[in-house]
Structure formats: C-alpha cells, structure tokens
Protein backbone atom coordinates (compact mmCIF):
# COMPACT_ATOMS: atom_id res chain seq x y z
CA UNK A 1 -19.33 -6.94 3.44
CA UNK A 2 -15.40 -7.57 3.73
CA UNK A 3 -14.04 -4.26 3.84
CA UNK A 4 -10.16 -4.28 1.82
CA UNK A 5 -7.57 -2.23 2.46
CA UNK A 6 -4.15 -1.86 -0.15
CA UNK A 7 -0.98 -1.19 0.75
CA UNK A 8 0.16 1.77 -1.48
CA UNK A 9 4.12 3.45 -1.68
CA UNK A 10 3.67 5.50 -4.44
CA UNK A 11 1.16 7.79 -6.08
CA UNK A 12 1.19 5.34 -8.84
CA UNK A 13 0.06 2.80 -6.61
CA UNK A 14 -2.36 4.24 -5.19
CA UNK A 15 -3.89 4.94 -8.52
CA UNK A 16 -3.47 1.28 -9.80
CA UNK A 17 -5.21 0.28 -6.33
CA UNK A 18 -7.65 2.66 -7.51
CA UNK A 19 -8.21 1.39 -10.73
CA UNK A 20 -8.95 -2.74 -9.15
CA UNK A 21 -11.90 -1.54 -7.31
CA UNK A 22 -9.90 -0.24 -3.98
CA UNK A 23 -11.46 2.22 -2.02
CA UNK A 24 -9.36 2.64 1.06
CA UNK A 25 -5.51 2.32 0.83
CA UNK A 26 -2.50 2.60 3.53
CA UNK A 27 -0.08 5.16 2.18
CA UNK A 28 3.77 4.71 2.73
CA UNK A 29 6.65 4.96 1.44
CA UNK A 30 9.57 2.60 1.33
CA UNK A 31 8.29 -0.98 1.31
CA UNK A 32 11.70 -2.29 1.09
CA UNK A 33 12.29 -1.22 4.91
CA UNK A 34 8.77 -2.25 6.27
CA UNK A 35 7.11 1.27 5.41
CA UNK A 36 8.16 4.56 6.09
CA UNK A 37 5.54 7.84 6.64
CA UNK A 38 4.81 8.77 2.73
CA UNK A 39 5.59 12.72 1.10
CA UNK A 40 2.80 15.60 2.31
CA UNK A 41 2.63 16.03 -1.67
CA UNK A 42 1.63 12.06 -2.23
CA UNK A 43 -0.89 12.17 1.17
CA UNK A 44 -2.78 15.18 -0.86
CA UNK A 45 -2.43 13.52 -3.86
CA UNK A 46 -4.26 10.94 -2.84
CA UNK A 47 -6.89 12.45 -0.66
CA UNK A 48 -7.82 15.21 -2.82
CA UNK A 49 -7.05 14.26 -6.74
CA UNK A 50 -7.62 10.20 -6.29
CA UNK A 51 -10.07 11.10 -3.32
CA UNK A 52 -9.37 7.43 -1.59
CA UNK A 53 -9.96 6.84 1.95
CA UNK A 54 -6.43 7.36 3.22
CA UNK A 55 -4.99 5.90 6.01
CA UNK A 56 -1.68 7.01 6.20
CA UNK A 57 1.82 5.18 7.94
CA UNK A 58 3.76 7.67 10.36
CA UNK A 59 7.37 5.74 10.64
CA UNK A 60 10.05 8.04 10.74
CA UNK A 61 12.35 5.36 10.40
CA UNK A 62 13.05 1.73 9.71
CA UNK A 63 14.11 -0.71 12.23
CA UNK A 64 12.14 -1.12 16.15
CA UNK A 65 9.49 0.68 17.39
CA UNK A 66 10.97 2.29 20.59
CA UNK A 67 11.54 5.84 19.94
CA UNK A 68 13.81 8.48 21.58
CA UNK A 69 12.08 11.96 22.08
CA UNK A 70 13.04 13.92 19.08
CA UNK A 71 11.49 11.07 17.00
CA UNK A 72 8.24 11.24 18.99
CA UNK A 73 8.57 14.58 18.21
CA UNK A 74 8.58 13.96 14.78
CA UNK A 75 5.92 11.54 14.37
CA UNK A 76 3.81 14.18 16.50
CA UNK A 77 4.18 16.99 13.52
CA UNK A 78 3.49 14.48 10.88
CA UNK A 79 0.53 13.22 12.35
CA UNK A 80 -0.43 16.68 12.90
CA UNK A 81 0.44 17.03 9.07
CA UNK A 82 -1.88 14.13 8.37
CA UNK A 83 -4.80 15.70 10.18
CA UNK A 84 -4.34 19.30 7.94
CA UNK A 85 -4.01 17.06 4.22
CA UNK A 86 -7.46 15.49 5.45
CA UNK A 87 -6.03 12.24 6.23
CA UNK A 88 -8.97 9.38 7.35
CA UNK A 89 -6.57 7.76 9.56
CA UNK A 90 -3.09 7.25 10.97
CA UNK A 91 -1.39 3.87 11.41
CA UNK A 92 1.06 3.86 14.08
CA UNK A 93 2.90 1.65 16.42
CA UNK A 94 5.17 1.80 19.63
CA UNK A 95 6.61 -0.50 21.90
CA UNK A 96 8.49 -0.52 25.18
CA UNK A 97 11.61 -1.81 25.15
CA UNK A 98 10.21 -5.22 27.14
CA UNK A 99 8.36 -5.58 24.41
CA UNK A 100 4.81 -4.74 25.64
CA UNK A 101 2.19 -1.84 24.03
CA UNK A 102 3.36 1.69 24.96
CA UNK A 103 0.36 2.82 26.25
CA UNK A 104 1.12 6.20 27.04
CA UNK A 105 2.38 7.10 24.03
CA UNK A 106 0.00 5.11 21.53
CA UNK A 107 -2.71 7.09 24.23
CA UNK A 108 -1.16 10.45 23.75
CA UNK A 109 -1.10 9.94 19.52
CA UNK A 110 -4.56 9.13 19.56
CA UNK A 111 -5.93 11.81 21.14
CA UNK A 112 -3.50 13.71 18.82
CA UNK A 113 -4.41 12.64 15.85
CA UNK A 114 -8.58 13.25 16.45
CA UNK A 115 -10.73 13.07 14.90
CA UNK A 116 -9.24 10.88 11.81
CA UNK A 117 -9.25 7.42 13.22
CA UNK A 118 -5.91 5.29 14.42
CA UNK A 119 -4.71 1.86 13.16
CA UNK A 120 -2.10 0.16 15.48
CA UNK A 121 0.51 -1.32 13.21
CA UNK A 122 2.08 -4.73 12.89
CA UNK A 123 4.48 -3.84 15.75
CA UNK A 124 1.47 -5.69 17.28
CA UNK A 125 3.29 -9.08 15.82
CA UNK A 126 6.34 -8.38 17.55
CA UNK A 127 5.32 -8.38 21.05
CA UNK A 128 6.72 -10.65 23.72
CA UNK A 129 3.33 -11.05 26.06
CA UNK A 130 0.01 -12.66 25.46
CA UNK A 131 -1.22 -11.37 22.86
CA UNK A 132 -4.99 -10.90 23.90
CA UNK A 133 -3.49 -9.05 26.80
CA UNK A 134 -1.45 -6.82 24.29
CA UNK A 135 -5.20 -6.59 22.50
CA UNK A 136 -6.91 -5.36 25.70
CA UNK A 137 -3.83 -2.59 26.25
CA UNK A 138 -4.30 -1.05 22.34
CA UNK A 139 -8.41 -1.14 22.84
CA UNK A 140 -7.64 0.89 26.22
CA UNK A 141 -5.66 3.30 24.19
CA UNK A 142 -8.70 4.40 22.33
CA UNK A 143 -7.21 2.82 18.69
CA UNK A 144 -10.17 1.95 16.36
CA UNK A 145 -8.40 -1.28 14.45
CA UNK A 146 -5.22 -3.35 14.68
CA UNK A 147 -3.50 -4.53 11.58
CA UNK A 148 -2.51 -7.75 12.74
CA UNK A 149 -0.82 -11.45 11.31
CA UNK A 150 -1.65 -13.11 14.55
CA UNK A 151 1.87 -12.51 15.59
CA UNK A 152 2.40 -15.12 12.76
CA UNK A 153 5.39 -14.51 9.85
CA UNK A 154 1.80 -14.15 7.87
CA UNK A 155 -2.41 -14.15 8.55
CA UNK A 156 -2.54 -17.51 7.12
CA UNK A 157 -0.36 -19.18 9.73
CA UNK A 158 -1.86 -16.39 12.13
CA UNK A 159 -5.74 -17.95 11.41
CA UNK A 160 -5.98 -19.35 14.82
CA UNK A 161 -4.68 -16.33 16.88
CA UNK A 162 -6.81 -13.83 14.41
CA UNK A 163 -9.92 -15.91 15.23
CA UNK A 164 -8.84 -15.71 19.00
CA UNK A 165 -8.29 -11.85 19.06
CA UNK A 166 -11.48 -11.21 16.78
CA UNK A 167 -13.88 -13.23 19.62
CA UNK A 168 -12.09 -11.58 22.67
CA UNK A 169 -12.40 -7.47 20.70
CA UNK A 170 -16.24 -8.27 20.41
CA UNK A 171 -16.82 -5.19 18.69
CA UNK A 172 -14.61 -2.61 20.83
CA UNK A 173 -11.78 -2.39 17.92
CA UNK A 174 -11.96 -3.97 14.41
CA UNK A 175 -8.97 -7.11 13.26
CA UNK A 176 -7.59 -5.88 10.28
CA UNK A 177 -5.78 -9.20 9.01
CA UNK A 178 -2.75 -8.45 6.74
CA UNK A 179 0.68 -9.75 5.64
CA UNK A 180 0.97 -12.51 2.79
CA UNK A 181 -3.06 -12.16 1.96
CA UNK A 182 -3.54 -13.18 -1.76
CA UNK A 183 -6.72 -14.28 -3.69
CA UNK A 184 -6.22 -17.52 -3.47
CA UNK A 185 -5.90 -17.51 0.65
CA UNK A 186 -8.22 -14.62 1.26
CA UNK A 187 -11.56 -16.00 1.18
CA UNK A 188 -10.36 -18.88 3.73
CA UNK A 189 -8.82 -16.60 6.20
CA UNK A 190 -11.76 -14.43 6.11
CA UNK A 191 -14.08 -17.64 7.10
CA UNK A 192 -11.93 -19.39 9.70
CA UNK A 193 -11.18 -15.74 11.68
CA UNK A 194 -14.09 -13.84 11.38
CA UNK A 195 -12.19 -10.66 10.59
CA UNK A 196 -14.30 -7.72 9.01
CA UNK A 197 -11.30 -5.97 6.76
CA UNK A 198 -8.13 -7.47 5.04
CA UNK A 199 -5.19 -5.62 4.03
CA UNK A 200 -3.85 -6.41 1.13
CA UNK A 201 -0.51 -5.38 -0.53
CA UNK A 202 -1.20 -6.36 -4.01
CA UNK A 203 2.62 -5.95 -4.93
CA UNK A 204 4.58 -6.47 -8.19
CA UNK A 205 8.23 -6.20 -9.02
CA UNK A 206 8.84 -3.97 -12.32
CA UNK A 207 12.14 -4.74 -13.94
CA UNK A 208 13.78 -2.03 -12.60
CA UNK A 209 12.92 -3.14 -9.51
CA UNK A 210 10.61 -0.88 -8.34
CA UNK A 211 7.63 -2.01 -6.24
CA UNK A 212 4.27 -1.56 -6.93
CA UNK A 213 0.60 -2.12 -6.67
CA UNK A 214 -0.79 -4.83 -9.63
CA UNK A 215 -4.15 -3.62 -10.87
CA UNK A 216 -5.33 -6.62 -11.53
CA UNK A 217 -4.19 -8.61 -8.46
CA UNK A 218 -6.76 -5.52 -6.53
CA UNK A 219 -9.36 -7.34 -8.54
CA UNK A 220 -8.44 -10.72 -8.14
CA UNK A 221 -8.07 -10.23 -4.51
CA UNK A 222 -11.67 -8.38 -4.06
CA UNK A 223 -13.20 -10.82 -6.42
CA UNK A 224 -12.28 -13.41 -4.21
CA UNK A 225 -14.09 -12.48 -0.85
CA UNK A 226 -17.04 -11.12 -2.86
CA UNK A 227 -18.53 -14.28 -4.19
C-alpha cells in the first residue's frame, strides 16, 4: 500500500486534498517561494476540524537553508508550536554552508520536536556530496523519512538515484519521492524505485492566480498507484 502525501498552502487546500481521498498532507504556506512554515490558526485547522495527518513545513524564510541563530531560534518556537496544535510531523531542512547535512542542528530539531515524527526536506536535492553519504548523515540524525527528487530537477529524472537511496535506507528511514509526480508518471516511479510514499502537490492555477490543490487531480493521482 503506497502511502500519498499532498502538498497543501491553504486551508482550502487542505480541504480539497481532503475531499480526493488524501489522508496525510504537508502544510505550508507560500508555494510561490518553495514553502514557507503555514499560520498556527491553519495547522489547527487542519488537525482538529479536517482531522488530517499533518505534517507541517517550518521555513522561516525563502531562499538557502543555512540559518543564522535568531532564525534557529525561530524555527525552534514553531516547531515547539507544532508539537502543542498536535502536529504528526515536522518537515525541516538545514545545510552547512559546504553544502553537506547539518547534523547537529537537524539532531538537535529532532529531539525537539518528539514525539511527532521529522521529514528532512528537499534541501536534501541541493547537496554537493554523495548523496547516499548525505542519506547515511540524515538516518544518523534520528529523521524518520526524506522527501527526496533524487537530487534530480524532478523524481522522474531522479528514478535511478531514488531506487539507489531506497536499497541503501533498507528500512532505517522511509524515501518519500516528490517534485513533478502526476498520475500519469506515478505508478512508474513507484515500480522502478521501490519507494513506499509519494508526495504529491496536486496544484492548480485559479484565475486570479492563486495556487491550489485540484480535487480531482488527488483522485487521479491515488487512482493511479492503486490499481
């Protein structure tokens, strides 16, 4: 059983995600910069009213992933915040500026943030060593999955490095596969990596140009590793 996670930046989404058969969803805000850490209002929202598994993105900001200490402090009290809304999970990500895992600090938020669980982000894809090196540093840190193109512009082009870092984890941490996953390429990347969850974004473009989750592409997209 494929397990799918949706990207949601909005109450609204989360709701639509809802409504195509999601269960689980990772709440942010701001899509147009990559994902920012969502409202305390839309976390609760979605925990309690919507009552989704909720994994939730603490990003204070757009742009790298090296942080100066009164941003680590502030991704401390929202993960902290995360923890009191009944949050499943946080999904965070830091790097040195060398452009390996910061293992201290991804060590030091996961201990933090117990006992909801800890995705490491897709500042996985932007690391500049081996990447099944980068996978032994983030299972060391105690983090439970990484969401992960293969350090690939997308999972499709990633299939080869997702099947490599699923066969190395063995178990230890779960592959969450994610960027540019649609119905039509789902099922495929699914059998060629051996990957247990898929993360999905599921996006549409209103007219106004807001951005937000499609109902029915949650269907299509679940329908599609379920037969």
């Amino acid at each position: 059983m494929i397990e799918v996670e949706i990207c949601a930046n909005s109450r609204q989404s989360a709701a639509n995600a809802l409504a195509g058969g999601a269960r689980r969803i990772e709440l942010c805000s701001r899509l147009d910069v990559g994902g920012l850490t969502p409202s305390p209002a839309d976390i609760d929202y979605c925990v309690r009213t919507l009552r989704l598994r909720t994994h939730v993105l603490v990003r204070p900001r757009e742009g790298d992933f090296c942080y100066t200490p009164p941003e680590v402090d502030q991704i401390i009290q929202q993960v902290e915040q995360c923890r009191q809304l009944g949050a499943h999970a946080v999904v965070i990500g830091f790097l040195t500026p060398q452009g390996d895992i910061d293992v201290a600090l991804t060590r030091k938020l996961v201990q933090l943030a117990a006992p909801m669980e800890v995705t490491f982000h897709r500042a996985f894809d932007e690391i500049k060593v081996d990447p099944l090196a980068a996978l032994e540093a983030v299972i060391g840190c105690g983090c439970h999955r990484i969401l992960t193109s293969g350090c690939c512009p997308d999972a499709e082009q990633g299939i080869p490095t997702l099947r490599q870092l699923v066969r190395q984890a063995a178990g230890r941490i779960t592959i969450l596969a994610g960027a540019g996953i649609t119905p039509a390429n789902a099922a495929r990347i699914v059998s060629q990596t051996g990957v247990a969850e898929i993360h999905g974004s599921c996006k549409a473009v209103l007219p106004d140009g807001t951005i937000q989750t499609d109902t029915e592409t949650v269907k299509q997209l679940i329908k599609s590793i379920s037969q």
